[in-house]
N, C-alpha and C. Protein backbone atom coordinates (compact mmCIF):
# COMPACT_ATOMS: atom_id res chain seq x y z
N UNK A 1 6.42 59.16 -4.66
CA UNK A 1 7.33 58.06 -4.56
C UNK A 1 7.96 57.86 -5.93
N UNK A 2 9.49 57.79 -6.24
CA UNK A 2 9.56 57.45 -7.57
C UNK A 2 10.67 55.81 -7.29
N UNK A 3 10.10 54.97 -7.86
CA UNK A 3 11.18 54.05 -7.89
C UNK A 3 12.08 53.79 -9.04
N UNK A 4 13.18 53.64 -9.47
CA UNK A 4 13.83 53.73 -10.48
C UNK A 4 14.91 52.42 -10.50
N UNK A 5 15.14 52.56 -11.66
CA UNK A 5 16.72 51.13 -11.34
C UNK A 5 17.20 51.03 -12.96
N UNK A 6 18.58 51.05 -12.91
CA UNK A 6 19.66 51.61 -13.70
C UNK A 6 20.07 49.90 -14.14
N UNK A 7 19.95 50.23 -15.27
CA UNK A 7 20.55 48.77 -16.44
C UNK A 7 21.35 49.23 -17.97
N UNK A 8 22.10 48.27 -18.36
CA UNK A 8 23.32 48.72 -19.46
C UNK A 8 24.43 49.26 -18.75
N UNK A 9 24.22 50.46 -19.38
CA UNK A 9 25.38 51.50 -19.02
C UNK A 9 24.56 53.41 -19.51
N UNK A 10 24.37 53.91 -18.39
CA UNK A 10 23.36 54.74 -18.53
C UNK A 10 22.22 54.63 -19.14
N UNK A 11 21.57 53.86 -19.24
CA UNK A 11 20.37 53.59 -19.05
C UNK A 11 19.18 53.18 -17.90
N UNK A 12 17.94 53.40 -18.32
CA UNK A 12 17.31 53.64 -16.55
C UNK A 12 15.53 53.35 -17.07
N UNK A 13 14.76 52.98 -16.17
CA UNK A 13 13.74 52.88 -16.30
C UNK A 13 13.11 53.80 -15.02
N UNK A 14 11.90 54.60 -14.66
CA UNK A 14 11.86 54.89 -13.75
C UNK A 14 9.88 54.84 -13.68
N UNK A 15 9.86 54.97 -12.54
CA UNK A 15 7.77 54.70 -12.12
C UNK A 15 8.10 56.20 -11.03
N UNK A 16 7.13 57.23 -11.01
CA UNK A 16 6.74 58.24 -10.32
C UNK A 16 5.46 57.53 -9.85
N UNK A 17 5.02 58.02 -8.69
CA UNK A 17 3.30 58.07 -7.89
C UNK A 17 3.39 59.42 -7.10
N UNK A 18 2.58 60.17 -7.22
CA UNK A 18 2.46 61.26 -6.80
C UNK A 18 0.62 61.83 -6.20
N UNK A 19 1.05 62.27 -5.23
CA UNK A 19 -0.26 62.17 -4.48
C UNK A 19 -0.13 63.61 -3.76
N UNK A 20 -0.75 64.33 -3.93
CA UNK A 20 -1.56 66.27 -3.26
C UNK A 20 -2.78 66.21 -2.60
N UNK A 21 -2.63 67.08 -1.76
CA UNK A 21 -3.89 67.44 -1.63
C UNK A 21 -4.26 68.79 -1.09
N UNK A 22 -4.99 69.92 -1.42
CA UNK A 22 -5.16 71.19 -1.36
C UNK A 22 -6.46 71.80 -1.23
N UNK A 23 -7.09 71.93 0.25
CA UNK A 23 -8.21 72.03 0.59
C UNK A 23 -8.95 70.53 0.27
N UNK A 24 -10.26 71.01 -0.94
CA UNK A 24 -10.54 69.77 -1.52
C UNK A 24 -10.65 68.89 -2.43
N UNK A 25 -9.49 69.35 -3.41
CA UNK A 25 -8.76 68.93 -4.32
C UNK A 25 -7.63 68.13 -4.10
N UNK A 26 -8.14 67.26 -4.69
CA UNK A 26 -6.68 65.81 -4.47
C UNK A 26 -6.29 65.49 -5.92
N UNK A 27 -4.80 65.27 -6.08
CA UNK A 27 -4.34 65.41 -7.14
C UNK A 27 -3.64 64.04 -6.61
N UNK A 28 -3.35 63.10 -8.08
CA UNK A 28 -3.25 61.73 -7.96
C UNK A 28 -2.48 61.20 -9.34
N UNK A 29 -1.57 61.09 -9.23
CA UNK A 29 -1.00 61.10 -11.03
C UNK A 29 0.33 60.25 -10.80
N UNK A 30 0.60 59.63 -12.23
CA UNK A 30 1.46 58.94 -12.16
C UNK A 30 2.68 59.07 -13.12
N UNK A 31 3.90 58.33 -13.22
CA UNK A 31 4.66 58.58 -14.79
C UNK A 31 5.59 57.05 -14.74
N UNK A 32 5.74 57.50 -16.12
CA UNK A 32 6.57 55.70 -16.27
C UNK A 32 7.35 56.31 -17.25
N UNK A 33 8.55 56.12 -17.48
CA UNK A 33 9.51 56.68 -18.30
C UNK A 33 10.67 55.66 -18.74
N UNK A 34 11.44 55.62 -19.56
CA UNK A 34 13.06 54.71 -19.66
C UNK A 34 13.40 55.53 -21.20
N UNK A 35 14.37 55.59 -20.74
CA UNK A 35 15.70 56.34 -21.60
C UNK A 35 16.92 55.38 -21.75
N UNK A 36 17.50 55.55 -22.99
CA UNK A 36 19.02 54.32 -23.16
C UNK A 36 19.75 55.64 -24.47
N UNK A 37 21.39 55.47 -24.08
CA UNK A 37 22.18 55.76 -25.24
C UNK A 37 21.54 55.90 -26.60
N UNK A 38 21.74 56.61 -27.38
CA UNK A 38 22.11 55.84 -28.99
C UNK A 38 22.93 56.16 -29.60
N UNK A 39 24.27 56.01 -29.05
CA UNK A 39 25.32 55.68 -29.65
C UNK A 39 26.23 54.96 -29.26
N UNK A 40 27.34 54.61 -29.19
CA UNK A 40 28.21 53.95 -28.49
C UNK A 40 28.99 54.48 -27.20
N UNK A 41 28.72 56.32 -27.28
CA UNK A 41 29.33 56.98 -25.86
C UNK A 41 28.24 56.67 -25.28
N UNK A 42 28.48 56.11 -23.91
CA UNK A 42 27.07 56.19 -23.31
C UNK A 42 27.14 57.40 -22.61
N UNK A 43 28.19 58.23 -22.61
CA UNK A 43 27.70 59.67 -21.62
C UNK A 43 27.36 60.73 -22.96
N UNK A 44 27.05 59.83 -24.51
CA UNK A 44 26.06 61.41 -25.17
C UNK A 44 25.06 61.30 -25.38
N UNK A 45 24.23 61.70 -26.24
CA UNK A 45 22.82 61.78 -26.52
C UNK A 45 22.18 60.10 -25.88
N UNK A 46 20.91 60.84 -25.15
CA UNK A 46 19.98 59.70 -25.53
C UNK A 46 18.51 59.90 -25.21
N UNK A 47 17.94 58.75 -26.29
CA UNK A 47 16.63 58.90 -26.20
C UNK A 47 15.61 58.21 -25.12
N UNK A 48 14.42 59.17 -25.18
CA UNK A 48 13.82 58.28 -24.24
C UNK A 48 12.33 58.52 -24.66
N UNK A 49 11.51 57.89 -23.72
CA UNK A 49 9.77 57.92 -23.72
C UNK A 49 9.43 58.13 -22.57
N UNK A 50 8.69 59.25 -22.21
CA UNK A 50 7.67 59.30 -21.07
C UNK A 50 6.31 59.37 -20.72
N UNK A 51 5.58 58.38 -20.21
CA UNK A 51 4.20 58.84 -20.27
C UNK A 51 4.06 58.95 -18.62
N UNK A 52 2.63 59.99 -18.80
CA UNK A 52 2.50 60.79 -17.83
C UNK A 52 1.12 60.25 -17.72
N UNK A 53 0.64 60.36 -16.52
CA UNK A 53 -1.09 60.27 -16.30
C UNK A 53 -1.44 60.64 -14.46
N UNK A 54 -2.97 60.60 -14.88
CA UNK A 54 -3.68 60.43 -13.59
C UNK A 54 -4.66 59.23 -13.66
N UNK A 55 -5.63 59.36 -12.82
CA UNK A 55 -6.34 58.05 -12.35
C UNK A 55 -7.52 58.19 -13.10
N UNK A 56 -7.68 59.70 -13.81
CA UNK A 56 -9.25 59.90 -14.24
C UNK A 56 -9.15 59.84 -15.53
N UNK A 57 -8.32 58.61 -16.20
CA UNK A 57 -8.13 58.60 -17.55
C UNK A 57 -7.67 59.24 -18.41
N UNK A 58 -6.68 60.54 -17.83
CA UNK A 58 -6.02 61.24 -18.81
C UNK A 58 -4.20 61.49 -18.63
N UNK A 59 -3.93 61.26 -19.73
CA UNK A 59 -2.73 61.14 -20.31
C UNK A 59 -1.60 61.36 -21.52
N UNK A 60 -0.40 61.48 -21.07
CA UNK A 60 0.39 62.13 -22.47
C UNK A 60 1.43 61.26 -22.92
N UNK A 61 1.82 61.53 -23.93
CA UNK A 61 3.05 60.42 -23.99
C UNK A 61 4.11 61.74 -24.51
N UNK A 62 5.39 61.61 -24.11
CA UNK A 62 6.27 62.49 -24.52
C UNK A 62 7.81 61.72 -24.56
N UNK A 63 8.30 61.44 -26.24
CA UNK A 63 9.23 60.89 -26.65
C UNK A 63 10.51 62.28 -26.70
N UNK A 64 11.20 61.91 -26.35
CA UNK A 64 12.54 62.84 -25.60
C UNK A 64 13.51 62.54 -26.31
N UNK A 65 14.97 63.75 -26.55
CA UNK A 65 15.80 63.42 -26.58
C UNK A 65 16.84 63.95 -25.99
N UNK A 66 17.73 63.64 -24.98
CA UNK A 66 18.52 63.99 -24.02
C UNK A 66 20.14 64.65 -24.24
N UNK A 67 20.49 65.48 -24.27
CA UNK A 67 21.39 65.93 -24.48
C UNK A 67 22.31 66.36 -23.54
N UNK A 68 23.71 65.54 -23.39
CA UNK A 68 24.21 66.51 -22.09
C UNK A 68 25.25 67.91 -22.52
N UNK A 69 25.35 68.58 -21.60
CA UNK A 69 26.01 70.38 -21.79
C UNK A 69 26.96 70.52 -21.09
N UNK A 70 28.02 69.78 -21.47
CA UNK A 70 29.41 70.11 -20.72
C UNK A 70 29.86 69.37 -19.66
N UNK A 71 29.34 69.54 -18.43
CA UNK A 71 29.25 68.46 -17.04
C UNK A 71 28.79 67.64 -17.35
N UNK A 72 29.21 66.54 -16.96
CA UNK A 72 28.11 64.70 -16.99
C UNK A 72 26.86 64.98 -16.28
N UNK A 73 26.68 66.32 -15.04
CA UNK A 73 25.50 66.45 -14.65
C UNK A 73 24.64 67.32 -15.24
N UNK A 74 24.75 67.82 -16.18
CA UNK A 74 23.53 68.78 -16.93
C UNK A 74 23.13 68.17 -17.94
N UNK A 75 21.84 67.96 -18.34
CA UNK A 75 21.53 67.38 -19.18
C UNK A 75 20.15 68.52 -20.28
N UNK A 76 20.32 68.17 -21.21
CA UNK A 76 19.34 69.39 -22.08
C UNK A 76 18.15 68.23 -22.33
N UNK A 77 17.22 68.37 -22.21
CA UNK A 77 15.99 67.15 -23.35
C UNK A 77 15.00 68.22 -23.81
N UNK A 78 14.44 67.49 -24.46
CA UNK A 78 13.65 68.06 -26.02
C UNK A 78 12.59 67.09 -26.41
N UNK A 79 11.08 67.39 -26.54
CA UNK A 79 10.30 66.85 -27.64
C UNK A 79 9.07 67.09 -27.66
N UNK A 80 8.27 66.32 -28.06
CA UNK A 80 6.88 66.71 -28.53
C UNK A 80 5.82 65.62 -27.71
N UNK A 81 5.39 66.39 -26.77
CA UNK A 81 4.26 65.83 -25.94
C UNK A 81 2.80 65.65 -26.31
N UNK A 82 2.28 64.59 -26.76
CA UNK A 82 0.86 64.78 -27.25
C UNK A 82 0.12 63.79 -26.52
N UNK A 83 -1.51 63.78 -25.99
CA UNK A 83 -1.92 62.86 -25.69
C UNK A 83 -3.38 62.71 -25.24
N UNK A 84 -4.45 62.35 -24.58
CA UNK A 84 -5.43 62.45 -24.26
C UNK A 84 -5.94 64.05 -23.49
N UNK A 85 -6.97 64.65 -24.03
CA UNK A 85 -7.13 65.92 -22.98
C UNK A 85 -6.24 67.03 -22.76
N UNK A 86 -5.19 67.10 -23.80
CA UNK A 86 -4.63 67.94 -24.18
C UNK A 86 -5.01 68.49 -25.07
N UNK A 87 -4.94 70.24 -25.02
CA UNK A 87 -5.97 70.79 -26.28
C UNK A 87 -4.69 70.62 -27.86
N UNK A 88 -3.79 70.68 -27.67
CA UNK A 88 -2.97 70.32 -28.94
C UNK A 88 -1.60 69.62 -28.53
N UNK A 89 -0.94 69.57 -29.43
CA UNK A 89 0.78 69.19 -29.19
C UNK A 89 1.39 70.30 -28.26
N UNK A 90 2.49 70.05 -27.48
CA UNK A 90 2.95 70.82 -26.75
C UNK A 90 4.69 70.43 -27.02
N UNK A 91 5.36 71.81 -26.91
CA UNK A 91 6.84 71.24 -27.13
C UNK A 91 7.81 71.47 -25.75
N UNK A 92 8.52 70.29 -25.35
CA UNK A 92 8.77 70.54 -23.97
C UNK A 92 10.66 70.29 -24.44
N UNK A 93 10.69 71.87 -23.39
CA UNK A 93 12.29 72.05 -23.38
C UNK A 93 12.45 71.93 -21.76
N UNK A 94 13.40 70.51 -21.25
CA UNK A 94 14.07 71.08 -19.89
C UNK A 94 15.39 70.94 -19.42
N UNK A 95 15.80 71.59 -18.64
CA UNK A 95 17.44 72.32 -18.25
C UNK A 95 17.31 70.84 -17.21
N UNK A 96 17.91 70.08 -17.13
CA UNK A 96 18.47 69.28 -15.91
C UNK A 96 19.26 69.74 -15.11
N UNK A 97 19.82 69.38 -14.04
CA UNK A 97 20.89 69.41 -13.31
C UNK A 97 20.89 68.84 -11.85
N UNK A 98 21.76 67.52 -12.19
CA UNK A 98 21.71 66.56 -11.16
C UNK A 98 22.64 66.84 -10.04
N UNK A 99 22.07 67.07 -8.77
CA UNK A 99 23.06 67.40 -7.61
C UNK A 99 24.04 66.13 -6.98
């Protein structure tokens, strides 16, 4: 389930719940995220924070920065994920593209 809701002017807060299950493994995890401009275009860069978790006490936090690539719908982000039960820092690159 993700619920989300859009404030400013491209800016957004969003809640993920996510629930698996595979034989007898159940997977149960959550995310909470919000991103805003920082600058005065609101269609360039912006930053954001995401933390990620499950129910069994483990979790990451990953501060972002969003870049869009030409179309208003592609977006580039970038940063450094660190957090509980992770064996080190991790660097996360991802390609967006909003249909």
């Amino acid at each position: 389930m993700i619920l989300a809701k859009d404030f400013g002017v491209h800016s957004n807060i969003t809640l993920n719940l996510k629930y698996g299950k595979d034989g007898e493994k159940e997977l149960k995890e959550w995310g909470f995220g919000i991103k805003t401009p920082v600058s005065e275009d609101p269609h360039g860069i912006a930053a954001g924070i995401e933390i990620i978790g499950d129910f069994d006490n483990n979790w990451s936090v990953l501060p972002g920065v969003y870049a869009p690539l030409g179309a208003e719908n592609i977006t580039f982000k970038t940063g450094l994920e660190f957090g509980r039960n992770l064996d080190s820092m991790r660097a996360n690159i991802t390609l967006m593209y909003r249909f």
